[in-house]
N, C-alpha and C. Protein backbone atom coordinates (compact mmCIF):
# COMPACT_ATOMS: atom_id res chain seq x y z
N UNK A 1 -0.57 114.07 164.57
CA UNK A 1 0.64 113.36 164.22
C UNK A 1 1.85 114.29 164.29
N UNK A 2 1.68 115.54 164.01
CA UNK A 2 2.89 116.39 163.87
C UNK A 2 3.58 116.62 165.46
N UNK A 3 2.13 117.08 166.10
CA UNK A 3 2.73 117.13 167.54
C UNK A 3 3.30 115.69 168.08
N UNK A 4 2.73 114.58 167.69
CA UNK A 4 3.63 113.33 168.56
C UNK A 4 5.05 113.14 168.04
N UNK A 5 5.12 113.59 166.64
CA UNK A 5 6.43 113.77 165.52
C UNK A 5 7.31 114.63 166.36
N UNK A 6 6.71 115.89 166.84
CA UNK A 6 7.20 117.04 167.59
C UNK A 6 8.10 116.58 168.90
N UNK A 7 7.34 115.80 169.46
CA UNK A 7 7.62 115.49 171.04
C UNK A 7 8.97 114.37 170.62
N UNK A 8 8.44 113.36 169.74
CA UNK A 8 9.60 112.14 169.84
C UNK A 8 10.93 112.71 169.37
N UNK A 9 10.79 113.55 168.27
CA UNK A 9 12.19 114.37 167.94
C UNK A 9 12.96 114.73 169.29
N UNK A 10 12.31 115.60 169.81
CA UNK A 10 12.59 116.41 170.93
C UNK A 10 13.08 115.80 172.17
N UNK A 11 12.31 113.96 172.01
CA UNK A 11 12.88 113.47 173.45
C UNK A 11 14.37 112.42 172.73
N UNK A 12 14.04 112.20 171.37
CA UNK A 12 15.40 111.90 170.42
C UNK A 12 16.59 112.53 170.34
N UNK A 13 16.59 114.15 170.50
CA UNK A 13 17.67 115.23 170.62
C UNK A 13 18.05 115.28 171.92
N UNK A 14 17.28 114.75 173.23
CA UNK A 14 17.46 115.10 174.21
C UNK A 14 18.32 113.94 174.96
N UNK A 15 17.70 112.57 174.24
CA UNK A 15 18.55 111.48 174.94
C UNK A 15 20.02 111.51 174.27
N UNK A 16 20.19 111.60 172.78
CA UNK A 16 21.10 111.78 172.24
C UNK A 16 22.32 112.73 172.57
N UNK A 17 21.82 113.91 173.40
CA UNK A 17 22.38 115.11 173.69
C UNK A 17 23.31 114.77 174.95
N UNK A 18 22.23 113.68 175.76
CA UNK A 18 22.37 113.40 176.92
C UNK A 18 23.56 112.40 177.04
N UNK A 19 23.48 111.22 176.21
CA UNK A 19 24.64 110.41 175.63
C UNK A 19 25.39 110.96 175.66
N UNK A 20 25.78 111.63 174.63
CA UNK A 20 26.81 112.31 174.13
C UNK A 20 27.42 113.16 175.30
N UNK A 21 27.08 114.05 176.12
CA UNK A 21 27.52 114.65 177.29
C UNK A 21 28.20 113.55 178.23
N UNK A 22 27.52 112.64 178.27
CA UNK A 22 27.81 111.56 179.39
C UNK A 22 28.78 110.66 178.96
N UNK A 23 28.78 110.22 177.61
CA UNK A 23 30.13 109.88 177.42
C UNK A 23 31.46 111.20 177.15
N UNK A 24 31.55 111.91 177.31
CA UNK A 24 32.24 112.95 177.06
C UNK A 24 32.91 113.63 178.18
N UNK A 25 32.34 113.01 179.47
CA UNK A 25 32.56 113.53 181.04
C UNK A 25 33.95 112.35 181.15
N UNK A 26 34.60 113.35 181.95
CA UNK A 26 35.95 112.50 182.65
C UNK A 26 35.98 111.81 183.55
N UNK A 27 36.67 110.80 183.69
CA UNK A 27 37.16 110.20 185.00
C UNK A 27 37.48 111.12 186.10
N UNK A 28 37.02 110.79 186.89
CA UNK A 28 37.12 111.61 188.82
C UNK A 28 38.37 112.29 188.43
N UNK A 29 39.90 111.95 188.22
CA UNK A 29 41.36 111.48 188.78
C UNK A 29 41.01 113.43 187.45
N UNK A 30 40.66 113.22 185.95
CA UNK A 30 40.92 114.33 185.74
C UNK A 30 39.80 115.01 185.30
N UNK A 31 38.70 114.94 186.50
CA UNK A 31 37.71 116.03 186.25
C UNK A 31 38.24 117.10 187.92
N UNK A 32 39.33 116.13 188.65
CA UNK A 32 39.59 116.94 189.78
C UNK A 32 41.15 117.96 188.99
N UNK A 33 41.81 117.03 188.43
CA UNK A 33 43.43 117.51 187.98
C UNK A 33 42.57 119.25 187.17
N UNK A 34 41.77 119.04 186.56
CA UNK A 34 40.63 120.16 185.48
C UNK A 34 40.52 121.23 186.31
N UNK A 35 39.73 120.86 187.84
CA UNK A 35 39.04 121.78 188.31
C UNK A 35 40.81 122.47 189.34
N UNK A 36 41.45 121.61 189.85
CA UNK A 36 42.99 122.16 190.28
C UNK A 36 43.18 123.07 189.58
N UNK A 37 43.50 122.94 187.79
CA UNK A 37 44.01 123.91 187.40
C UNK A 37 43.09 125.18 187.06
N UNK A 38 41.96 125.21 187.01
CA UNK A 38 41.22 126.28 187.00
C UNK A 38 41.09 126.71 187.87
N UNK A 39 41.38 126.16 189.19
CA UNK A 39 41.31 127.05 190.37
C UNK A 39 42.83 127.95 190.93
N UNK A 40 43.78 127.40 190.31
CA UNK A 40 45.12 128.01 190.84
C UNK A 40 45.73 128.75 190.03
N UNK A 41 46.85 129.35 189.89
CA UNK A 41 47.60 130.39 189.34
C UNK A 41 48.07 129.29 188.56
N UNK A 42 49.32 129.56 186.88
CA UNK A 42 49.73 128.61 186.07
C UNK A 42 51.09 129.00 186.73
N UNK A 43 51.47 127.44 186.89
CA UNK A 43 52.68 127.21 187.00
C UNK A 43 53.49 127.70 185.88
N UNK A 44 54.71 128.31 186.08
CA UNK A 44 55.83 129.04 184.76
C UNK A 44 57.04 128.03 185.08
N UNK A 45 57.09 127.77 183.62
CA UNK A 45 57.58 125.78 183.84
C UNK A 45 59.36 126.52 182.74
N UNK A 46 60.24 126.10 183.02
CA UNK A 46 61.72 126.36 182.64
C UNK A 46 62.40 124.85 182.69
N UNK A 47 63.13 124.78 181.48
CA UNK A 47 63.53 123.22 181.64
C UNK A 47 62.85 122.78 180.60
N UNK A 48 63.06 121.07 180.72
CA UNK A 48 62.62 120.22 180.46
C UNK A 48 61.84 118.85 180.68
N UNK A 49 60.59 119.35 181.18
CA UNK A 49 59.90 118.37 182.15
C UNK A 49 59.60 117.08 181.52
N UNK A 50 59.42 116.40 182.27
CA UNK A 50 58.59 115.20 181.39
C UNK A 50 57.08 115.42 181.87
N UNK A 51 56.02 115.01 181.20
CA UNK A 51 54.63 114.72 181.65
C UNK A 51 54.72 114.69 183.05
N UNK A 52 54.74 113.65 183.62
CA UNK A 52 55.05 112.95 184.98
C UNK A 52 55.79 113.70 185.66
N UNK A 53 56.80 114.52 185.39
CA UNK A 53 57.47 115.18 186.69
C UNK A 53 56.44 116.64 186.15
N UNK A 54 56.12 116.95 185.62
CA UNK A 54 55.47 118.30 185.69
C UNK A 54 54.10 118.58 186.29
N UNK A 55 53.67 116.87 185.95
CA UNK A 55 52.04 116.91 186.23
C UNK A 55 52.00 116.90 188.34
N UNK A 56 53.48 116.03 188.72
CA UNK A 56 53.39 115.88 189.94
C UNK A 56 54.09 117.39 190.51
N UNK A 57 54.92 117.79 189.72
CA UNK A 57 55.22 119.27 190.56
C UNK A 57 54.40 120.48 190.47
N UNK A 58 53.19 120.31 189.41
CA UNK A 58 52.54 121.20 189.66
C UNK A 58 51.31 121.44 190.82
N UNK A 59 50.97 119.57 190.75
CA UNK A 59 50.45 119.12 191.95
C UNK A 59 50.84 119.54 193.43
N UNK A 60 52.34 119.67 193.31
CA UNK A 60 52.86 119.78 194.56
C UNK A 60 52.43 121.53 194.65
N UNK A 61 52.44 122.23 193.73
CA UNK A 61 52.79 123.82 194.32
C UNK A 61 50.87 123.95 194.56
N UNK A 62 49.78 123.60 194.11
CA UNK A 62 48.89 123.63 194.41
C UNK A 62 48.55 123.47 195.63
N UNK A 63 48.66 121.88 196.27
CA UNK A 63 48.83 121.86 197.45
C UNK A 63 49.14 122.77 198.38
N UNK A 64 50.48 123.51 198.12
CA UNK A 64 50.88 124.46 199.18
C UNK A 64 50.18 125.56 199.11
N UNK A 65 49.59 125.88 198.08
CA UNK A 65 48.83 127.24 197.90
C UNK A 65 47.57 126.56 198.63
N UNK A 66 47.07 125.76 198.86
CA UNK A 66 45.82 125.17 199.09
C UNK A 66 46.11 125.17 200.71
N UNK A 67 47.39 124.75 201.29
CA UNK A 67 48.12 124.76 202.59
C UNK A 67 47.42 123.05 203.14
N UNK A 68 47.09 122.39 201.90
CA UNK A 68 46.82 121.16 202.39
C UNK A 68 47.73 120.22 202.53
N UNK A 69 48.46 119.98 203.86
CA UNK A 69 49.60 119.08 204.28
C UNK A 69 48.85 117.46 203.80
N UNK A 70 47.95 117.51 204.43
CA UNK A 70 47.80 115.73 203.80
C UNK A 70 47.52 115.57 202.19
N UNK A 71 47.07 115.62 201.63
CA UNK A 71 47.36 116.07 200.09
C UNK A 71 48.44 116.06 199.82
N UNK A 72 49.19 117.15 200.11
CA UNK A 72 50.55 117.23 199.94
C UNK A 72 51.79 115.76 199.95
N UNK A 73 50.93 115.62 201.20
CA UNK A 73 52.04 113.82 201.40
C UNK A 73 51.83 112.83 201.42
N UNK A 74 50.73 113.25 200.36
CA UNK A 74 50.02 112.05 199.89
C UNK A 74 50.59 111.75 198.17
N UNK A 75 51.44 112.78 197.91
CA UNK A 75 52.41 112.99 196.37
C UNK A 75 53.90 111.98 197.00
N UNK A 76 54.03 111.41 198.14
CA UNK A 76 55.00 110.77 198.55
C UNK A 76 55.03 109.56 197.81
N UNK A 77 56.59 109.63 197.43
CA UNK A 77 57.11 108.16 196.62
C UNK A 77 57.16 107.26 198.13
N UNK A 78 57.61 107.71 199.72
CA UNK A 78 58.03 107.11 200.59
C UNK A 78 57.14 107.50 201.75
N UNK A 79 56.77 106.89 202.43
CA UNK A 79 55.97 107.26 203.70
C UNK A 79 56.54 107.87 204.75
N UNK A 80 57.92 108.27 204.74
CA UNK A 80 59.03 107.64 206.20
C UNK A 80 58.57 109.13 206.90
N UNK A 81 58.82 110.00 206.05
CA UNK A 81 58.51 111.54 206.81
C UNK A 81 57.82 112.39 205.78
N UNK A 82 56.91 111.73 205.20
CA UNK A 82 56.10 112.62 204.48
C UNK A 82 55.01 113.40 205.10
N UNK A 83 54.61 113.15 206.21
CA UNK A 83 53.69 114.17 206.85
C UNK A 83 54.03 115.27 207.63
N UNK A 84 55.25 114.76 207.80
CA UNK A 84 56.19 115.70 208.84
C UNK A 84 56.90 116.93 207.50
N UNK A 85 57.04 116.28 206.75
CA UNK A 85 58.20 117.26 205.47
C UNK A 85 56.66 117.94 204.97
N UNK A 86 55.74 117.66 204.70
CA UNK A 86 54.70 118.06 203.87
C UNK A 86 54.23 119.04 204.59
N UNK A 87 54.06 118.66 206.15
CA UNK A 87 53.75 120.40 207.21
C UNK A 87 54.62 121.33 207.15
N UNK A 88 56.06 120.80 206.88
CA UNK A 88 56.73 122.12 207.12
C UNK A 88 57.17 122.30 205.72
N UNK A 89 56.80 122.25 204.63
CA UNK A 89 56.74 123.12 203.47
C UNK A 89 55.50 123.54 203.17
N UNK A 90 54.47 123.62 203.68
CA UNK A 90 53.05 124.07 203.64
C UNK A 90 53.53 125.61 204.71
N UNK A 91 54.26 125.04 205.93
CA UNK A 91 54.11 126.14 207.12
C UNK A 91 55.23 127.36 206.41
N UNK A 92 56.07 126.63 205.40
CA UNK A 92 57.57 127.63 204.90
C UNK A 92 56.82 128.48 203.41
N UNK A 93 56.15 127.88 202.62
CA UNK A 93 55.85 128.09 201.65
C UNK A 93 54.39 128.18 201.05
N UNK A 94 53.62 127.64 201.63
CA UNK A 94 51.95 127.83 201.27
C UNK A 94 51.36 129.08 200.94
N UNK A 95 51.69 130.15 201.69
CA UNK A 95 51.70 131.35 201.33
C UNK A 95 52.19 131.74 200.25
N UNK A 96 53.55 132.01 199.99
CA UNK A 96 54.17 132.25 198.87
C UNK A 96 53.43 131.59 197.59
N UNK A 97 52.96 130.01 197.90
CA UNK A 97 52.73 129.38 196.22
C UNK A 97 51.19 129.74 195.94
N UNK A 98 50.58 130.81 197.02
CA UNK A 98 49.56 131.34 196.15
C UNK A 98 49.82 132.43 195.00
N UNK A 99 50.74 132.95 194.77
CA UNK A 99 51.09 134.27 194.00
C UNK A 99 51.90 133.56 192.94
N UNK A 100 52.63 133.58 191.86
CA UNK A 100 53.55 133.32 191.17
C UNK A 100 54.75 132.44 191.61
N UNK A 101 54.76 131.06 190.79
CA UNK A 101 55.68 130.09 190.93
C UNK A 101 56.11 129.60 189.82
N UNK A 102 57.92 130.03 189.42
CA UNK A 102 58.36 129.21 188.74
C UNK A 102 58.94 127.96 189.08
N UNK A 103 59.02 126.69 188.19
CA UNK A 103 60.00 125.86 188.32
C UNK A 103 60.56 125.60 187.00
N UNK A 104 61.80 125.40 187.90
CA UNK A 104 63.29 125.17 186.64
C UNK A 104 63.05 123.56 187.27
N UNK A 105 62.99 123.00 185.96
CA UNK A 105 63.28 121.47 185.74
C UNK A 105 65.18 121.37 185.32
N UNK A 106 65.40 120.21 185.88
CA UNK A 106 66.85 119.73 185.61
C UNK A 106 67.09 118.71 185.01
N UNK A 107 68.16 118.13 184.33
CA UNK A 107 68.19 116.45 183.52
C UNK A 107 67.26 116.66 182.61
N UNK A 108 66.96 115.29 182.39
CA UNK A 108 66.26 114.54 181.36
C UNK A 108 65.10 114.19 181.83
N UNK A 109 64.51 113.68 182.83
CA UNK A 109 63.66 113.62 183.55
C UNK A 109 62.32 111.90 182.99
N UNK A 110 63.24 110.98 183.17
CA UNK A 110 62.32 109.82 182.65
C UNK A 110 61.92 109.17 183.54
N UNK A 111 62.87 109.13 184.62
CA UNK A 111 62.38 108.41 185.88
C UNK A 111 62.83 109.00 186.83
N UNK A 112 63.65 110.49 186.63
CA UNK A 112 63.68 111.20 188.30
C UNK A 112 63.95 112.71 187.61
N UNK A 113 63.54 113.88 188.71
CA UNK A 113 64.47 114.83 187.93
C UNK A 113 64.12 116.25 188.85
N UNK A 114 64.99 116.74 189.29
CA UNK A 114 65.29 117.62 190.20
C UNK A 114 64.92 119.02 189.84
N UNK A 115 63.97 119.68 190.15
CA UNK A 115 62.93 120.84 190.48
C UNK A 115 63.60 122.15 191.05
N UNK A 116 63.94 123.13 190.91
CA UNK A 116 64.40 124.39 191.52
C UNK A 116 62.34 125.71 191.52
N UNK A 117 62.14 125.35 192.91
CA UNK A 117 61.06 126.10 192.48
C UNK A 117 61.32 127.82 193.46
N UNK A 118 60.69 128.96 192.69
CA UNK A 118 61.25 130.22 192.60
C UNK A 118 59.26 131.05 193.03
N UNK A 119 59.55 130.89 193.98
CA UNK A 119 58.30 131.94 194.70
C UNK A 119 58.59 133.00 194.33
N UNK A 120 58.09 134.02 193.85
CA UNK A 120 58.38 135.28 193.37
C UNK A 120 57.44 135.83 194.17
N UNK A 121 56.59 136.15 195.51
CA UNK A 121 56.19 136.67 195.97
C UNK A 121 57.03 137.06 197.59
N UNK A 122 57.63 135.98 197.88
CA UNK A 122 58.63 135.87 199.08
C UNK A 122 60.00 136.19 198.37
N UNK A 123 60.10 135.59 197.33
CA UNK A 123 61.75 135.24 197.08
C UNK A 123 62.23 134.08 197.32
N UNK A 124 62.10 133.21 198.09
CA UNK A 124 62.25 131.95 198.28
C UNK A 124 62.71 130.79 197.01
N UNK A 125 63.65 130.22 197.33
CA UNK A 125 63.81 129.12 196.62
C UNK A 125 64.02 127.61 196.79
N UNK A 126 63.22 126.56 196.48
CA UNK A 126 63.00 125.40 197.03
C UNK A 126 63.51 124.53 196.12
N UNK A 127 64.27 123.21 196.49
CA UNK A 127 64.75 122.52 195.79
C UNK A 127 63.81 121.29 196.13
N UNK A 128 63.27 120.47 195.05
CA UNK A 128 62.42 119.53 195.34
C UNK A 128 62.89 117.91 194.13
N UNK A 129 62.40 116.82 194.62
CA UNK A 129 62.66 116.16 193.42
C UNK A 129 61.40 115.12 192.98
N UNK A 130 61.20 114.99 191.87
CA UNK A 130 60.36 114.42 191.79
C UNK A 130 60.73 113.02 190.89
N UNK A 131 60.11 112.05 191.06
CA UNK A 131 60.30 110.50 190.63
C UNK A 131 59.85 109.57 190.65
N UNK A 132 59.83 108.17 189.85
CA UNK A 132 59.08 107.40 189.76
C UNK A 132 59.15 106.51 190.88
N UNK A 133 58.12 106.23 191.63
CA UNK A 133 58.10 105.41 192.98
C UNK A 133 58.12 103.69 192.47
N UNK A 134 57.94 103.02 193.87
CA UNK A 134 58.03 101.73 193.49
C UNK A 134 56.59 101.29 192.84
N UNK A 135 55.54 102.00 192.79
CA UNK A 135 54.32 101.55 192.09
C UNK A 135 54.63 102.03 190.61
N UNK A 136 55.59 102.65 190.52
CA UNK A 136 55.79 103.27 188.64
C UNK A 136 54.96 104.33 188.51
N UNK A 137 54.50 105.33 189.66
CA UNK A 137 53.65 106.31 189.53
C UNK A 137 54.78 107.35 189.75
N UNK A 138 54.46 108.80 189.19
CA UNK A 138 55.15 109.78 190.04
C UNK A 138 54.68 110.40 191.24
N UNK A 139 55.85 110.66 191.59
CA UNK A 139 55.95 111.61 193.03
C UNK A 139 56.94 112.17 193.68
N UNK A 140 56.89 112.49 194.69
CA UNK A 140 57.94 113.59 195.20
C UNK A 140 58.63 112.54 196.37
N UNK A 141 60.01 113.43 196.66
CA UNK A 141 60.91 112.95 197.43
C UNK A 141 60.54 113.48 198.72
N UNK A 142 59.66 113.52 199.85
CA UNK A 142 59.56 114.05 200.84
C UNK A 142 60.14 113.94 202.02
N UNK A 143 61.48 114.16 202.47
CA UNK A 143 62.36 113.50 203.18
C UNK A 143 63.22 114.61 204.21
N UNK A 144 61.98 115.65 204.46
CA UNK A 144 62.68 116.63 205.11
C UNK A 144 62.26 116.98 206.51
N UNK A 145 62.05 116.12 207.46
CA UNK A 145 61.34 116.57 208.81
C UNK A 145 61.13 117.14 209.71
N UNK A 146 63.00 118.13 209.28
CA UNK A 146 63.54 119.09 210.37
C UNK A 146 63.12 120.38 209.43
N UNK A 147 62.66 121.04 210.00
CA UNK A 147 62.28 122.28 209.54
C UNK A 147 63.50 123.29 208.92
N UNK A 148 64.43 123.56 209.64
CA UNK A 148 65.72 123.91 209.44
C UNK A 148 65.96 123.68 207.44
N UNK A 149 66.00 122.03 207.47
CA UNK A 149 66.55 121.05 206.47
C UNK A 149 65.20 121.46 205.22
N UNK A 150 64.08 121.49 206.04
CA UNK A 150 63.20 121.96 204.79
C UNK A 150 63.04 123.09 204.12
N UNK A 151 63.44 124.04 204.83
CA UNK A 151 63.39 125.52 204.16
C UNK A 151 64.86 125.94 204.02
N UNK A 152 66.05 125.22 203.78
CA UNK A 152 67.39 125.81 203.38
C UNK A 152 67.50 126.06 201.72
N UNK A 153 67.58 126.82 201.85
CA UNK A 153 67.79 127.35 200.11
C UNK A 153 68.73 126.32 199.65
N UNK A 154 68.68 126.01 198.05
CA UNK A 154 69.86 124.78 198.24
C UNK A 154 71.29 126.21 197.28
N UNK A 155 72.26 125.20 197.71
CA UNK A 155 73.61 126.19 197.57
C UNK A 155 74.23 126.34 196.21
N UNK A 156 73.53 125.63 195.40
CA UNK A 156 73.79 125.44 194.08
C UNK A 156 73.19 126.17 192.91
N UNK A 157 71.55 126.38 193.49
CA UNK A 157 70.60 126.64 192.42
C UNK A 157 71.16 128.42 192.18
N UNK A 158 70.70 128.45 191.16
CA UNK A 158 70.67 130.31 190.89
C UNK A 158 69.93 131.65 191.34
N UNK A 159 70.13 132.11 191.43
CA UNK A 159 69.22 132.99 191.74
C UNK A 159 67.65 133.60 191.58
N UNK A 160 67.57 132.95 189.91
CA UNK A 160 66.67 133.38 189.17
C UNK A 160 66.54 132.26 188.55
N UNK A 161 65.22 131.82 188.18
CA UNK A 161 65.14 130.71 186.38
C UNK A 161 65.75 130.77 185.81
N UNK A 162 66.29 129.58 185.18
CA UNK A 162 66.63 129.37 183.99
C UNK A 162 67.97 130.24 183.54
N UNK A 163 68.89 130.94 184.79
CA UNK A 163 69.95 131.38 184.80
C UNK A 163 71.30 130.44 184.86
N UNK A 164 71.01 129.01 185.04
CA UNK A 164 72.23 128.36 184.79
C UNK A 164 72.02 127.47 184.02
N UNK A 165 71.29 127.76 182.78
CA UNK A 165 70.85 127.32 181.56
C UNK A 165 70.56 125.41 182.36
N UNK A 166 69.25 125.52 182.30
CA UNK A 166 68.20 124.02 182.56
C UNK A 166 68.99 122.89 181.86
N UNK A 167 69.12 121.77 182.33
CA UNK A 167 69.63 120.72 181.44
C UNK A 167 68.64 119.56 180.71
N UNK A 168 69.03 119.20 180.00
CA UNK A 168 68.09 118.39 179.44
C UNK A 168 69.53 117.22 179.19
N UNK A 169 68.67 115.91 179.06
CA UNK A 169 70.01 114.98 178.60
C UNK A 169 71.32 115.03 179.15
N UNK A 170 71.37 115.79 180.44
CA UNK A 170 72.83 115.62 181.03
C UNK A 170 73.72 117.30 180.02
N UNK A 171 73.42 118.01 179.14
CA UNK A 171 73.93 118.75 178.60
C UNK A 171 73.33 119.80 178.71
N UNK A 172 73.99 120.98 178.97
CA UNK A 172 73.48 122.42 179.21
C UNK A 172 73.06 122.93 178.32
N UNK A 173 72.07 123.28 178.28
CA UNK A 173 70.64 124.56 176.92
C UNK A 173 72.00 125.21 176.65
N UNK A 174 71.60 125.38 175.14
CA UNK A 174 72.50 126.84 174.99
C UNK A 174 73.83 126.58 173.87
N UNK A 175 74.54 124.98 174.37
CA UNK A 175 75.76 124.51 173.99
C UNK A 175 75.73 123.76 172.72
């Protein structure tokens, strides 16, 4: 009796164990978002992101470190030139977003909000935007097809993070 006592415990701890693991496992969408971030460098986040613009811009710098163009434009709010803009920031920047990437978030960021991202291995600086599409999901503005137009530094941003104090709410950090 002790040994059949023995065994049923044992296959009792085991289904139970097993339950419990199995309800405890994630959905696909973030047992992949899990394994992304354990596989890449941490994004160094400045600003004020929302969930949604951070979760999709960090998405985006993965991608390029990954140098996966379809992935990449597949974060498109718009189809029009997202495969075309998504190759040539993979071909300008993929390299660079394996090593250290900041982004400076801008605004308030509830349904759009403009990205300054800072490769610190090139130097490079990319202006990106990210926003809520017509499905109410986030994603990126991919709207750059000329190569030229995709890798121009934009003329505004700073030099460095978080040097023209990030905005939140339309009002400058700091004031």
């Amino acid at each position: 009796m002790t040994r059949k006592t023995t065994l049923t415990r044992v296959a009792l701890a085991a289904a139970v164990t097993g339950g419990l693991l199995t309800g405890c496992t994630s959905d696909d969408e973030s047992l992949t978002y899990q394994t992304d971030y354990s596989n890449h460098r941490p994004l160094r986040v400045v600003g004020y992101p929302s969930t949604g613009s951070l979760e999709t811009v960090q998405k985006a710098v993965w991608r390029l470190a990954d140098g996966d163009a379809d992935a990449l434009a597949a974060l498109a709010v718009d189809d029009t030139h997202a495969d075309a803009t998504a190759r040539n920031w993979v071909k300008a920047f993929g390299a660079a977003a394996k090593a250290d990437v900041t982004a400076d978030f801008y605004d308030e960021g509830s349904v759009r909000q403009v990205v300054v991202l800072y490769f610190a291995k090139s130097g490079q600086i990319k202006e990106i935007e990210a926003r809520i599409g017509d499905d109410d999901s986030w994603g990126l503005t991919l709207a750059e097809p000329d190569p030229a137009e995709a890798t121009a530094k934009p003329t505004w941003a700073p030099s460095k993070p978080g040097h023209s104090g990030s905005r939140t709410s339309g009002t400058e950090s700091g004031n």
